[in-house]
N, C-alpha and C. Protein backbone atom coordinates (compact mmCIF):
# COMPACT_ATOMS: atom_id res chain seq x y z
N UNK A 1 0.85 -1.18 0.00
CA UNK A 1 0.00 0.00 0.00
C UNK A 1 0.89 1.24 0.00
N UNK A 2 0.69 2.48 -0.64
CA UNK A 2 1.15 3.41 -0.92
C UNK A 2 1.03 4.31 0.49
N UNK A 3 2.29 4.95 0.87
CA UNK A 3 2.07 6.05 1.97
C UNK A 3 0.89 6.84 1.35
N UNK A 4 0.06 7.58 2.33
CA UNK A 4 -0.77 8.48 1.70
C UNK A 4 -0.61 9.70 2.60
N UNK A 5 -0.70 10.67 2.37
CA UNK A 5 -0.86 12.21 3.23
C UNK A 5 -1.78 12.01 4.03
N UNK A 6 -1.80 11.80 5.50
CA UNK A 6 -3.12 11.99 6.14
C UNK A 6 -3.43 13.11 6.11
N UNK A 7 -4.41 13.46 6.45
CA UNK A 7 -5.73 14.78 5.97
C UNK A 7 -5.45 15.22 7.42
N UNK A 8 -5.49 16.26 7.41
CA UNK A 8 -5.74 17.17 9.02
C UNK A 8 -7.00 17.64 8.63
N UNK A 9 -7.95 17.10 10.24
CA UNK A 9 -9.48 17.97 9.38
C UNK A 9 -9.71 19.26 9.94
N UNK A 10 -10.38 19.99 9.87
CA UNK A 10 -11.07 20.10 8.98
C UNK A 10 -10.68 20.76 7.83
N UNK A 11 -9.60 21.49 7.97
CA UNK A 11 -9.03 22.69 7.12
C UNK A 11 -8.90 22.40 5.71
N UNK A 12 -8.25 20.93 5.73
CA UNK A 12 -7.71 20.59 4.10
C UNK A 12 -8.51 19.32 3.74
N UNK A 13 -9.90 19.22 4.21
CA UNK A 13 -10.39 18.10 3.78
C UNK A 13 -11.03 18.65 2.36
N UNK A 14 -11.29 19.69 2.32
CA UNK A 14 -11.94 20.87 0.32
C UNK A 14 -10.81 19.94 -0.55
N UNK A 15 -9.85 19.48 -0.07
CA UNK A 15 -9.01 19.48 -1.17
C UNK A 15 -8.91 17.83 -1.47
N UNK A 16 -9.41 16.90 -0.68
CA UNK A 16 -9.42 15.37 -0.93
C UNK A 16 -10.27 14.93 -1.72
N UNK A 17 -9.91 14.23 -2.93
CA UNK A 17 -10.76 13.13 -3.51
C UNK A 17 -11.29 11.67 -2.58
N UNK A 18 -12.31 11.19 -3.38
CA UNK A 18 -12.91 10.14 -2.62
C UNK A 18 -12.09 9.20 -2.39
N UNK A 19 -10.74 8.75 -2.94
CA UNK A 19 -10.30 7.88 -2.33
C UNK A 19 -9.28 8.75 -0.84
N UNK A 20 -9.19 9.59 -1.18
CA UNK A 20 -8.34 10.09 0.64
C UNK A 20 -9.54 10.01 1.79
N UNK A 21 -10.34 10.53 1.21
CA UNK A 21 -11.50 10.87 2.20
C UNK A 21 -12.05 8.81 2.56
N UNK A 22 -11.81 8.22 2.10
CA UNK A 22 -12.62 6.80 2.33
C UNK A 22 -11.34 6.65 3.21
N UNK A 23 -9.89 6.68 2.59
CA UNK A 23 -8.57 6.68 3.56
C UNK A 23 -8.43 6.88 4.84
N UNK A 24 -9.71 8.54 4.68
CA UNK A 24 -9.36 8.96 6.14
C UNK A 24 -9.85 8.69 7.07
N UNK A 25 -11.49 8.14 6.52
CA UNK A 25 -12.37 7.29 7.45
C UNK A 25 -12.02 6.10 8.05
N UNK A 26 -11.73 5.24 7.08
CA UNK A 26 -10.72 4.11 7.25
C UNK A 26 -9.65 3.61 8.83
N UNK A 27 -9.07 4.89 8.08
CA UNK A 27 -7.75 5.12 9.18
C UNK A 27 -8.69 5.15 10.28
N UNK A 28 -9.04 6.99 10.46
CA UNK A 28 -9.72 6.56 12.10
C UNK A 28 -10.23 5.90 12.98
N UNK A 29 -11.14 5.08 12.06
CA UNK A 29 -11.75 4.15 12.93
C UNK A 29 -11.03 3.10 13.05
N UNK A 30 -10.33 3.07 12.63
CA UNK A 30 -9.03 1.76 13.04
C UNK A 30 -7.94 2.16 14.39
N UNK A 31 -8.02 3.43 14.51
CA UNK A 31 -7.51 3.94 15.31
C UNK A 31 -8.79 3.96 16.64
N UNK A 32 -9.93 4.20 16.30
CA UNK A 32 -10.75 4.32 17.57
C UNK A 32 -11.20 2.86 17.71
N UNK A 33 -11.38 2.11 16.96
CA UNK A 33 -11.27 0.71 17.83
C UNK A 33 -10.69 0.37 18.49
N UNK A 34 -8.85 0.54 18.33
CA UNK A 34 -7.96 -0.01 18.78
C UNK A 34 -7.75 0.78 20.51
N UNK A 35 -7.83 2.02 20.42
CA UNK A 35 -8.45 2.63 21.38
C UNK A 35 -9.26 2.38 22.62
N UNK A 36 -10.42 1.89 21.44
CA UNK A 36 -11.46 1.17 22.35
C UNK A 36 -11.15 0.07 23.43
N UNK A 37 -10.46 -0.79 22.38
CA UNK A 37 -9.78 -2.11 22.77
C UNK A 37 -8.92 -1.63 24.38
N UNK A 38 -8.04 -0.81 23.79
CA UNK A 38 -7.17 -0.13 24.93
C UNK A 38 -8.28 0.18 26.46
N UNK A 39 -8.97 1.21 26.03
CA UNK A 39 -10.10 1.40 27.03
C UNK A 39 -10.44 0.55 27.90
N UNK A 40 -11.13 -0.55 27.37
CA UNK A 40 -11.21 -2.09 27.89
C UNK A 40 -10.59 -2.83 28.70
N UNK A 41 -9.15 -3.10 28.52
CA UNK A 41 -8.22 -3.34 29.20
C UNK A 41 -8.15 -2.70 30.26
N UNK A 42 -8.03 -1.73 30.61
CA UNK A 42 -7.87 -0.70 31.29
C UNK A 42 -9.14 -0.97 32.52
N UNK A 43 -10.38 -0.89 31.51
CA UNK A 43 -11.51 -1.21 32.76
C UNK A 43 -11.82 -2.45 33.24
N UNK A 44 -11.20 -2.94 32.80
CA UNK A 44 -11.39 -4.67 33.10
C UNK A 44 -10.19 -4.97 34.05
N UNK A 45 -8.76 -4.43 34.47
CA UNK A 45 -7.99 -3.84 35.22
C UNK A 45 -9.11 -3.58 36.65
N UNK A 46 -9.83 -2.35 36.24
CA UNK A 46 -9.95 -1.73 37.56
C UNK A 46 -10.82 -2.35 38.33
N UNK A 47 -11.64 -3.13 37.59
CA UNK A 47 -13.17 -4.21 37.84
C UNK A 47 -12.39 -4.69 38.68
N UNK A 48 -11.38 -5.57 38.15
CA UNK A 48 -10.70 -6.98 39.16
C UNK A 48 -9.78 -6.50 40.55
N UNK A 49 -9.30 -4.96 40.61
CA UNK A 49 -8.94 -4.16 41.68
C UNK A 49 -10.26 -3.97 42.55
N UNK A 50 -11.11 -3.59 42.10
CA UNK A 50 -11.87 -2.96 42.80
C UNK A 50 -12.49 -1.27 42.52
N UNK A 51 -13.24 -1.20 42.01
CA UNK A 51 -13.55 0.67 41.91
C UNK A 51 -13.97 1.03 42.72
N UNK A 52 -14.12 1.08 43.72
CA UNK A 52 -14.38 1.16 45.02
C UNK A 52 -13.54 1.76 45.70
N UNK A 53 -12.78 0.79 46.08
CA UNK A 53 -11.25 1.03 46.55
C UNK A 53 -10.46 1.89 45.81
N UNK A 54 -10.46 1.99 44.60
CA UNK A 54 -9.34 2.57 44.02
C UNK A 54 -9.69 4.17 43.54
N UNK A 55 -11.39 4.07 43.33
CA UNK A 55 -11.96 5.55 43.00
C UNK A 55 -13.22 6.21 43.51
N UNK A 56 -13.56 5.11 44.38
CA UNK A 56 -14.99 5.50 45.09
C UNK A 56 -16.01 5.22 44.50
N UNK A 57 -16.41 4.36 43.13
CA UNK A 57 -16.96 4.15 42.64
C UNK A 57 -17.43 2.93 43.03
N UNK A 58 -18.58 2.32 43.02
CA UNK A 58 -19.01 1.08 43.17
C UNK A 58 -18.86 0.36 42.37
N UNK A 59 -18.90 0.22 40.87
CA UNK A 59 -18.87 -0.42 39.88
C UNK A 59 -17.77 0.61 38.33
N UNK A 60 -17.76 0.12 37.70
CA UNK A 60 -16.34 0.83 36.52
C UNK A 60 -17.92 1.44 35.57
N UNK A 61 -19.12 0.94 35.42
CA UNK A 61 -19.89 1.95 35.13
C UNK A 61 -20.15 3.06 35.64
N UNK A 62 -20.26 3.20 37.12
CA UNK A 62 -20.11 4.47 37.79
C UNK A 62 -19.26 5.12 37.69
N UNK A 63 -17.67 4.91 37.02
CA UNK A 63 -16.67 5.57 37.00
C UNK A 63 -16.65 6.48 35.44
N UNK A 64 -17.33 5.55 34.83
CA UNK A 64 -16.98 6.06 33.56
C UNK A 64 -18.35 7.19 33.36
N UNK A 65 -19.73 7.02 33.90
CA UNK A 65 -20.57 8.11 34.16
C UNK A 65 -20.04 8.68 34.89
């Protein structure tokens, strides 16, 4: 696959054809899954600590509301 210019938005997205713009969608959400994924870990961490103990929270739903 070819390097491509990522797009900074919003400023220079006037200037992308449909294949950058599908690129750029692409990309992000590959990036906010992986994210997500990250997220996860993280709360599934604090579950097995305790949120309670560690933030005053009763449950890692209460933490994240």
């Amino acid at each position: 696959m070819s390097s491509q210019r990522i797009l900074e938005p919003p400023h220079e997205l006037w200037r992308a054809g449909a294949r950058e713009l599908a690129h750029g969608v692409v990309e992000r959400l590959s990036v906010a899954r992986q994210a997500l994924a990250e997220v996860g870990q993280f709360l599934t961490e604090i579950e097995s600590r305790g949120p309670m103990e560690l933030f005053g929270h009763g449950s890692t739903a209460g933490l994240v509301r």
